[in-house]
PDB file of N, CA and C in Angstrom:
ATOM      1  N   UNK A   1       4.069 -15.619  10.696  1.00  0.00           N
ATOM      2  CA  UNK A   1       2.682 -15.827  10.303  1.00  0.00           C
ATOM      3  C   UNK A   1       2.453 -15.464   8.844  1.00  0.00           C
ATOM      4  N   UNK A   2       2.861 -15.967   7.847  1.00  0.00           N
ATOM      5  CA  UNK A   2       2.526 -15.799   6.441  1.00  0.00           C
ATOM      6  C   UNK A   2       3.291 -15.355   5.955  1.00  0.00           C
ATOM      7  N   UNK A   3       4.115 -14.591   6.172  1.00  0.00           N
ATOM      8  CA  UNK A   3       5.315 -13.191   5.574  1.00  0.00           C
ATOM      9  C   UNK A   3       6.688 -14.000   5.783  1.00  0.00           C
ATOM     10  N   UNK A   4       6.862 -15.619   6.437  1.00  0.00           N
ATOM     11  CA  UNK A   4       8.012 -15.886   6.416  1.00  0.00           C
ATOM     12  C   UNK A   4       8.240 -16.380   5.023  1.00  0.00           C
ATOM     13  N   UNK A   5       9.521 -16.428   4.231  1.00  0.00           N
ATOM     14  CA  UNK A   5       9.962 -16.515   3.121  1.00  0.00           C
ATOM     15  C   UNK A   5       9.768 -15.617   2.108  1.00  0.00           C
ATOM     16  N   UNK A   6       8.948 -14.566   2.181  1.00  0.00           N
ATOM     17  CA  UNK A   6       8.403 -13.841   1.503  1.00  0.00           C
ATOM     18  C   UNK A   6       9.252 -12.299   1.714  1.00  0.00           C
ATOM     19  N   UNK A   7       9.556 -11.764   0.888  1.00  0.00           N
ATOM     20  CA  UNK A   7       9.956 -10.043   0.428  1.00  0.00           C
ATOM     21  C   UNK A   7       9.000  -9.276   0.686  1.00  0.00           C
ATOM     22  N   UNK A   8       9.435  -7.677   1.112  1.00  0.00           N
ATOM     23  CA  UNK A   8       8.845  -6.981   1.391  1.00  0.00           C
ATOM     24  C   UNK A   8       8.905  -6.241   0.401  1.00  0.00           C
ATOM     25  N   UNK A   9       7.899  -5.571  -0.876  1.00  0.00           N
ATOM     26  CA  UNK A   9       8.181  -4.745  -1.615  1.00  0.00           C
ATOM     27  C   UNK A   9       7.561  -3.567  -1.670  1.00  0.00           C
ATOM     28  N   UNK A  10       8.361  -2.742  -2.436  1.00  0.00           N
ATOM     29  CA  UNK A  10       7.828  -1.181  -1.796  1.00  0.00           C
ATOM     30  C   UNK A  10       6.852  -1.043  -2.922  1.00  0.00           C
ATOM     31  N   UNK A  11       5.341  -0.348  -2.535  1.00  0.00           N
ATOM     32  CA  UNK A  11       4.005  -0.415  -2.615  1.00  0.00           C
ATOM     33  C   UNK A  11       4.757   1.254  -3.657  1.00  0.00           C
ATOM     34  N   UNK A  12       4.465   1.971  -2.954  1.00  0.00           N
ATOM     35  CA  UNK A  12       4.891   3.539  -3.315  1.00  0.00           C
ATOM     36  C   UNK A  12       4.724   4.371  -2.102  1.00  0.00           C
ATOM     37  N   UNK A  13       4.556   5.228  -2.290  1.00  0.00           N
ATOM     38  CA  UNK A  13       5.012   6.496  -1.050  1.00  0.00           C
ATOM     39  C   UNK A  13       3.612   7.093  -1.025  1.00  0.00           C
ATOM     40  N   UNK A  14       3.557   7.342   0.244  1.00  0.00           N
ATOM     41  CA  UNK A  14       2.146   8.293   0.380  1.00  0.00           C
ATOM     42  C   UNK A  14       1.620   9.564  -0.161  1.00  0.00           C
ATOM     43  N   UNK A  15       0.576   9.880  -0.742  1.00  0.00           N
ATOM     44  CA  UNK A  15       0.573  10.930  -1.583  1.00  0.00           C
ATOM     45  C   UNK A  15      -0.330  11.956  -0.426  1.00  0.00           C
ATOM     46  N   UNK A  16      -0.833  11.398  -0.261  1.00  0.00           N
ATOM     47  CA  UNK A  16      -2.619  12.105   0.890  1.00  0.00           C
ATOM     48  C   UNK A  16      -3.223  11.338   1.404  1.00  0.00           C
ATOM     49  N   UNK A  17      -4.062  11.409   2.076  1.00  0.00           N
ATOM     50  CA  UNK A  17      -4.856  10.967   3.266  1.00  0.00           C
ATOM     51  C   UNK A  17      -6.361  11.811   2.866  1.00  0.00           C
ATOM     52  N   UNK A  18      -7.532  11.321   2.150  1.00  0.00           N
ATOM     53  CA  UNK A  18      -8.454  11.638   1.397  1.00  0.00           C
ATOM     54  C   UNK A  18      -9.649  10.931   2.375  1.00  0.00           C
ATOM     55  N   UNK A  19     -10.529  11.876   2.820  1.00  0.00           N
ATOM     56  CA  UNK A  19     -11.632  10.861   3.560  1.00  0.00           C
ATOM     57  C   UNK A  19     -11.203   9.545   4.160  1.00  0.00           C
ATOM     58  N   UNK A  20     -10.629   9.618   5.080  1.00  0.00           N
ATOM     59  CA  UNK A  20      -9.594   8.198   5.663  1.00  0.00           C
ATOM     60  C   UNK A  20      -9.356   7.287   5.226  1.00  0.00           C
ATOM     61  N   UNK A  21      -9.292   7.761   3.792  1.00  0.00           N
ATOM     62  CA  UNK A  21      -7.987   6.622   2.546  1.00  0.00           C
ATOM     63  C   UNK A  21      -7.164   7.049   2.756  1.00  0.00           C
ATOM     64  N   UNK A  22      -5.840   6.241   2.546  1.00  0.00           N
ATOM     65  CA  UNK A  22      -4.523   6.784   2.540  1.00  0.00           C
ATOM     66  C   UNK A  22      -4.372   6.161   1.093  1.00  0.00           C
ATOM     67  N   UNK A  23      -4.356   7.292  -0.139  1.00  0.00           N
ATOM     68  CA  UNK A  23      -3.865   7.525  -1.208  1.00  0.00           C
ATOM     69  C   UNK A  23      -2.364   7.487  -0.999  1.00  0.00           C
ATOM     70  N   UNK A  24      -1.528   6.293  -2.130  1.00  0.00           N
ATOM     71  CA  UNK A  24      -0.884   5.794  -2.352  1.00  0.00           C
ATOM     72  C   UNK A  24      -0.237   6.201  -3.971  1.00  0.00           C
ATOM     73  N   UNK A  25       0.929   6.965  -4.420  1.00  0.00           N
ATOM     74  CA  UNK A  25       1.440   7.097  -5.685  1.00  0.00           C
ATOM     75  C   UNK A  25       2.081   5.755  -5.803  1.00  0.00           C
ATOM     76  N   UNK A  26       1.379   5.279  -6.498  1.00  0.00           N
ATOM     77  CA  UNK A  26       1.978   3.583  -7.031  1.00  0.00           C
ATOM     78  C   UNK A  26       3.286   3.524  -7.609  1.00  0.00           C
ATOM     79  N   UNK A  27       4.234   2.031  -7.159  1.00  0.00           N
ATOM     80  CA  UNK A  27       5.198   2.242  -8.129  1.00  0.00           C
ATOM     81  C   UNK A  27       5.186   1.044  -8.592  1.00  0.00           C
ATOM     82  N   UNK A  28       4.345   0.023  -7.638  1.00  0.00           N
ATOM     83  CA  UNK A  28       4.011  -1.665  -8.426  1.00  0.00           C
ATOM     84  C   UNK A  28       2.294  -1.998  -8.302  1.00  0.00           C
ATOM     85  N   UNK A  29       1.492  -2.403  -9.173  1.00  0.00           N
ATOM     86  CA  UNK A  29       0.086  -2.749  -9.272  1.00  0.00           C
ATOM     87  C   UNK A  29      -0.036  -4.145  -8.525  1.00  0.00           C
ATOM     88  N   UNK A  30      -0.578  -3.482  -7.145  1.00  0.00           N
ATOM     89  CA  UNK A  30      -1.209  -4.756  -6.310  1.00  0.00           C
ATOM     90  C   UNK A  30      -2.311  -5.122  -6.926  1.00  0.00           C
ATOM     91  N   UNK A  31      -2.593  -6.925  -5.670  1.00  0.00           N
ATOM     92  CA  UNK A  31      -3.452  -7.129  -6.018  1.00  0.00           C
ATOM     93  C   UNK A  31      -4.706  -6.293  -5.261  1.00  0.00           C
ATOM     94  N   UNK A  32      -6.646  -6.419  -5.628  1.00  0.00           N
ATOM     95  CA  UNK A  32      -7.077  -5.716  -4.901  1.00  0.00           C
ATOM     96  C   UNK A  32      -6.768  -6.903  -2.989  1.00  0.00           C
ATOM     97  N   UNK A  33      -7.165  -6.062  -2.208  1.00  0.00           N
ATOM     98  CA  UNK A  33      -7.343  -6.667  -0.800  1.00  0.00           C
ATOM     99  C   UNK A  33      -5.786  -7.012  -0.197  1.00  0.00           C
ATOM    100  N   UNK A  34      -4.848  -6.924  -1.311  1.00  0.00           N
ATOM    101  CA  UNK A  34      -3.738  -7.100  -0.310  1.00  0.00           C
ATOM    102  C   UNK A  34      -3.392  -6.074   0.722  1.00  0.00           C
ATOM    103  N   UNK A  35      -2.562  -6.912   1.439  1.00  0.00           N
ATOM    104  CA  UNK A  35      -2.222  -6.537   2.694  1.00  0.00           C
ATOM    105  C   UNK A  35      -1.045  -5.095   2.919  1.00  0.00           C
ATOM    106  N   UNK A  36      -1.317  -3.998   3.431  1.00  0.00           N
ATOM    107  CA  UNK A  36       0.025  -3.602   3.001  1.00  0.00           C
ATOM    108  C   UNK A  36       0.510  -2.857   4.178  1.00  0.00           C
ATOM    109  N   UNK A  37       1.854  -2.779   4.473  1.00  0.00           N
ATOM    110  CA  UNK A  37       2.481  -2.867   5.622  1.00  0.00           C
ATOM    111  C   UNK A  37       3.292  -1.057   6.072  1.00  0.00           C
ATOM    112  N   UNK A  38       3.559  -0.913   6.727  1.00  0.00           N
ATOM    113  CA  UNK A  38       4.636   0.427   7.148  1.00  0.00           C
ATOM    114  C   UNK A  38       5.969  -0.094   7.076  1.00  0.00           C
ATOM    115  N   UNK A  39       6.555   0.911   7.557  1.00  0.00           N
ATOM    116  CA  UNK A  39       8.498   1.086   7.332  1.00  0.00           C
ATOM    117  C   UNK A  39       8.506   0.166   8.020  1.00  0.00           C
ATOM    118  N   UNK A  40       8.256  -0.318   9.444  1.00  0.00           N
ATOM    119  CA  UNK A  40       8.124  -0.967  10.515  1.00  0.00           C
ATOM    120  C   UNK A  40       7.713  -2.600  10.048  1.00  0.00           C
ATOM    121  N   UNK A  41       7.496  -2.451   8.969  1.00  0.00           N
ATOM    122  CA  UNK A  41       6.632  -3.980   8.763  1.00  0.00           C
ATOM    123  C   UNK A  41       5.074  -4.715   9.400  1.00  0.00           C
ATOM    124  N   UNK A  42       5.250  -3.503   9.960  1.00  0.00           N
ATOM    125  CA  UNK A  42       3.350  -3.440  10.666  1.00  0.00           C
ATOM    126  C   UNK A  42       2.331  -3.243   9.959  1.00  0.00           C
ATOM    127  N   UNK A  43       1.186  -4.383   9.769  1.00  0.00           N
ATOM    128  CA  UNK A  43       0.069  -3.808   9.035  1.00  0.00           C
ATOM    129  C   UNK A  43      -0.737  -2.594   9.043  1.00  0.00           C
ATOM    130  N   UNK A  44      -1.316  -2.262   7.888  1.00  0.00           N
ATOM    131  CA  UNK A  44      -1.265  -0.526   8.585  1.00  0.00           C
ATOM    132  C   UNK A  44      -2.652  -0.637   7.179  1.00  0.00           C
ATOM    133  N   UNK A  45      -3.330  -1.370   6.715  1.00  0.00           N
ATOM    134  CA  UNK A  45      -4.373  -1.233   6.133  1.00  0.00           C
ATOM    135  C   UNK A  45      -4.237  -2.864   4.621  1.00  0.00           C
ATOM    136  N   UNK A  46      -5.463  -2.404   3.695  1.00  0.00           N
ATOM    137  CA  UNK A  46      -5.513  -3.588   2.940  1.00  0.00           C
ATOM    138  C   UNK A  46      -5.800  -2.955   1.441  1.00  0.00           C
ATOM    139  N   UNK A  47      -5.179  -2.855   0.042  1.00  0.00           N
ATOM    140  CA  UNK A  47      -5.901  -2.540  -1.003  1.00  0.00           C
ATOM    141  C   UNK A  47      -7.279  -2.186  -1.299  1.00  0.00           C
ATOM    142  N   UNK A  48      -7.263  -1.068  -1.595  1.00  0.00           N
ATOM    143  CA  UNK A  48      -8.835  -1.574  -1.764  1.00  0.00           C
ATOM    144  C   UNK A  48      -9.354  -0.620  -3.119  1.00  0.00           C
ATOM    145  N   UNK A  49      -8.364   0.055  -3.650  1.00  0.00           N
ATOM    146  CA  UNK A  49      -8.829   0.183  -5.113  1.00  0.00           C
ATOM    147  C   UNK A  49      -7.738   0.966  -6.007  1.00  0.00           C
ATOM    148  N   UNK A  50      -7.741   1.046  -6.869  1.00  0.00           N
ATOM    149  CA  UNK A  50      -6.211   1.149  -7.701  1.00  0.00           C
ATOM    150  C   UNK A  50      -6.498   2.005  -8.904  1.00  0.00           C
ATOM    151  N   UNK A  51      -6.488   3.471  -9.149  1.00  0.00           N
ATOM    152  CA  UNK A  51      -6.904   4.454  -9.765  1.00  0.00           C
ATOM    153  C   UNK A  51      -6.031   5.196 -10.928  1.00  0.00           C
ATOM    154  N   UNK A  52      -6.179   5.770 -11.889  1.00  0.00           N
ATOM    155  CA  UNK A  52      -5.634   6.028 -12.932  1.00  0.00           C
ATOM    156  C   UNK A  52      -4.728   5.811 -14.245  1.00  0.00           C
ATOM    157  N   UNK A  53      -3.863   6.098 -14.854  1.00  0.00           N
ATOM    158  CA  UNK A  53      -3.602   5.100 -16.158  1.00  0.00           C
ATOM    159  C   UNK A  53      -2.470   4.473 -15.599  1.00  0.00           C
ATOM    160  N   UNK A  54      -1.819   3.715 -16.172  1.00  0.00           N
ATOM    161  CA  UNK A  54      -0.867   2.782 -15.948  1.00  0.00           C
ATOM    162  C   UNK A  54       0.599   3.310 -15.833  1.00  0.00           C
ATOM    163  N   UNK A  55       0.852   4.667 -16.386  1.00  0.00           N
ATOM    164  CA  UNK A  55       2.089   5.316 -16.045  1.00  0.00           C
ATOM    165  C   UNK A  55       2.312   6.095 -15.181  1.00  0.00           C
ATOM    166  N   UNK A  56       1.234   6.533 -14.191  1.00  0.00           N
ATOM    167  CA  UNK A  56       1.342   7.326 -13.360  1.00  0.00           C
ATOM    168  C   UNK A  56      -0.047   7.065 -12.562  1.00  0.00           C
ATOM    169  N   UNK A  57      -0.367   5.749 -11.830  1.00  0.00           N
ATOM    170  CA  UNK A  57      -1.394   5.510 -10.894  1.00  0.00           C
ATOM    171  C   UNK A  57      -1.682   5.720  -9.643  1.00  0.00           C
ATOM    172  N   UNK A  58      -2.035   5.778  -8.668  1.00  0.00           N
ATOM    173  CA  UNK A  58      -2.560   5.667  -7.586  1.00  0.00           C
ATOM    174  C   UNK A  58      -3.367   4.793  -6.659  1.00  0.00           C
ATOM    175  N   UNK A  59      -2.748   4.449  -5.830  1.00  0.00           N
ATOM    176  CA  UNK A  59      -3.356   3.141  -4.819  1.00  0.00           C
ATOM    177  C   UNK A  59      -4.332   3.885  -3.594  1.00  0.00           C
ATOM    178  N   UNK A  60      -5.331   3.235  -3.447  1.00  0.00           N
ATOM    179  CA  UNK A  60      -6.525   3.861  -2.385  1.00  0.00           C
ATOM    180  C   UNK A  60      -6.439   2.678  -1.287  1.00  0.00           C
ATOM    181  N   UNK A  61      -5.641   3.042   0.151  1.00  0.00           N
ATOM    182  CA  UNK A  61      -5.962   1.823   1.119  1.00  0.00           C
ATOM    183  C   UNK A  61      -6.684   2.055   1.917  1.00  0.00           C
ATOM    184  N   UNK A  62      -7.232   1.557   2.500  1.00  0.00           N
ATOM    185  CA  UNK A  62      -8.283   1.298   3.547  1.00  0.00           C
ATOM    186  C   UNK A  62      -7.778   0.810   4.822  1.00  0.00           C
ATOM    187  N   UNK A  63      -7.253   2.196   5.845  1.00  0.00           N
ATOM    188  CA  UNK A  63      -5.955   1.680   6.977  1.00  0.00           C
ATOM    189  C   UNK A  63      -6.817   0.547   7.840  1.00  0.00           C
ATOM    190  N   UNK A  64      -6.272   0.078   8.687  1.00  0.00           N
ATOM    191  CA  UNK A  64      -6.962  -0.606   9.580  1.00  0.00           C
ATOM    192  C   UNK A  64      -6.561   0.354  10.900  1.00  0.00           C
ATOM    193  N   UNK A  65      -5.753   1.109  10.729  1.00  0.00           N
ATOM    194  CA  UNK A  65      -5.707   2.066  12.301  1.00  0.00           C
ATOM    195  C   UNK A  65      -5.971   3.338  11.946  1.00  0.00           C
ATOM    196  N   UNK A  66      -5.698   4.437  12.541  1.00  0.00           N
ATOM    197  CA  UNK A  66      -6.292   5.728  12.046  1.00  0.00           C
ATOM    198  C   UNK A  66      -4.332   6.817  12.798  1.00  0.00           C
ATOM    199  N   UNK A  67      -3.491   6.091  12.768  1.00  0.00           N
ATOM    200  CA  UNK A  67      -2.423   6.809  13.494  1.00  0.00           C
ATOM    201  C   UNK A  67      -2.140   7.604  12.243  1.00  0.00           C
ATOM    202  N   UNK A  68      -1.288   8.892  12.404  1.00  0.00           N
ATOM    203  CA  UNK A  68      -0.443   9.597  11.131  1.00  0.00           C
ATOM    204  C   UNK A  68       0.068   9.086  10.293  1.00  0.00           C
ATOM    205  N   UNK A  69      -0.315   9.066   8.656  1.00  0.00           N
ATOM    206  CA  UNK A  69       0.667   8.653   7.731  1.00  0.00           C
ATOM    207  C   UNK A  69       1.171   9.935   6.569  1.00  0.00           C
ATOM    208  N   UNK A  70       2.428  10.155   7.295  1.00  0.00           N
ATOM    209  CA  UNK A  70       3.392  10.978   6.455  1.00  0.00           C
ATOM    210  C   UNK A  70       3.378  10.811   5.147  1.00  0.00           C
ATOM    211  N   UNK A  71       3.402  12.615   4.520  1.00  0.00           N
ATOM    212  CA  UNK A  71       3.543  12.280   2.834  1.00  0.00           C
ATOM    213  C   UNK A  71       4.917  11.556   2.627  1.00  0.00           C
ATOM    214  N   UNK A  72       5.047  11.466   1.274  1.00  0.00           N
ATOM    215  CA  UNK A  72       6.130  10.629   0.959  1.00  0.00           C
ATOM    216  C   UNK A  72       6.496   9.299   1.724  1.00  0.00           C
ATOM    217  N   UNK A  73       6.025   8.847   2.831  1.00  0.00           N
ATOM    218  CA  UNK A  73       6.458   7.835   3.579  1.00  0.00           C
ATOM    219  C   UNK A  73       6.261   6.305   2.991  1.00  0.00           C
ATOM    220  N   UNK A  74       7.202   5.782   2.509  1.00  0.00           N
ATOM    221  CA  UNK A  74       7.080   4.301   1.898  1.00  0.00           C
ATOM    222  C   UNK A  74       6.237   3.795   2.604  1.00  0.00           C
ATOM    223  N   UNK A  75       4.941   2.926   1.921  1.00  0.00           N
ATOM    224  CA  UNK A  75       4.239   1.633   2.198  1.00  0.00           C
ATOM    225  C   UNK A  75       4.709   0.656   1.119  1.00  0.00           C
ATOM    226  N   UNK A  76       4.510  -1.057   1.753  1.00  0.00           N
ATOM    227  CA  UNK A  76       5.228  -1.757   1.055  1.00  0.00           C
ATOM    228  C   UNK A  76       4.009  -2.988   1.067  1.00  0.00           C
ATOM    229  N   UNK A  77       4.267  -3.719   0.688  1.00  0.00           N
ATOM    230  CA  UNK A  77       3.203  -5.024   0.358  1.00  0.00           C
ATOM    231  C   UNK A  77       4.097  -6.173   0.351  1.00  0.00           C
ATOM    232  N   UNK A  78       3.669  -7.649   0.390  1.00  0.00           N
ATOM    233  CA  UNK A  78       4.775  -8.815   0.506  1.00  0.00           C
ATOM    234  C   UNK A  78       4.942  -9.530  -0.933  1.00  0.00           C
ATOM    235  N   UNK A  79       5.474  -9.838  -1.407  1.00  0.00           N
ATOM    236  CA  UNK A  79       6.206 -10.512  -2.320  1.00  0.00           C
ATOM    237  C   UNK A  79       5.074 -11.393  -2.439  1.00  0.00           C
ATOM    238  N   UNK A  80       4.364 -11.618  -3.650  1.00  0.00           N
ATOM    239  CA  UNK A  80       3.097 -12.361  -3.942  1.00  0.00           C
ATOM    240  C   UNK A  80       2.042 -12.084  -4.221  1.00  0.00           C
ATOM    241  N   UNK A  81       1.831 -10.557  -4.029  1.00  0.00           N
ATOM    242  CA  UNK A  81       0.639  -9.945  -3.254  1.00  0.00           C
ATOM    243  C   UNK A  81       0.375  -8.570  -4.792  1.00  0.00           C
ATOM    244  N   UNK A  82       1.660  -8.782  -5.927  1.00  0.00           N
ATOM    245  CA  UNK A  82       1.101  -8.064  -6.746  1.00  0.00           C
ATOM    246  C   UNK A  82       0.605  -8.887  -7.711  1.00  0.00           C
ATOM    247  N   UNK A  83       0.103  -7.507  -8.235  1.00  0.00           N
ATOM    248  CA  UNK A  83      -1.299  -7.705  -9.649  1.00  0.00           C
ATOM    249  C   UNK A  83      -0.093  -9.166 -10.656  1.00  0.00           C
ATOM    250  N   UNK A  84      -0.022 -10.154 -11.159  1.00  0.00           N
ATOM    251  CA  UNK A  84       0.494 -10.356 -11.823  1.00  0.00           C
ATOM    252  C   UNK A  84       0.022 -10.153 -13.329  1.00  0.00           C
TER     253      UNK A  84
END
């Protein structure tokens, strides 16, 4: 469903869980609203705002479930889906 042909790329690793954002230490600038996935390849929330300077940023998602997300734990986004 959409993700065939497409790469999975790693978003960055979880920093915190802030008022039921899951703050994201960026390592590629999505776009806003993309989709972004777990280790598992399961959707697990959508962009929804992208915070501080360009060498050291932070991604704010907006989960769509409310299960545990581990610090450090890779989130990833699909191949297409960054800021170009």
């Amino acid at each position: 469903m959409g993700m065939r042909g497409k790469r999975p790329l790693r978003l960055g690793r979880v920093w915190a869980v802030v008022e039921g954002k899951v703050v994201v230490e960026g390592e590629r600038v999505p776009r806003l609203g993309a989709r972004v996935y777990d280790s598992s390849m399961k959707p697990m929330g959508v962009v929804s705002s992208i915070l501080g300077p360009t060498k050291r940023f932070f991604i704010e998602v907006k989960p769509s479930r409310q299960s545990g997300f581990a610090e450090g734990e890779p989130l990833y986004i699909m191949e297409g889906e960054e800021r170009g």
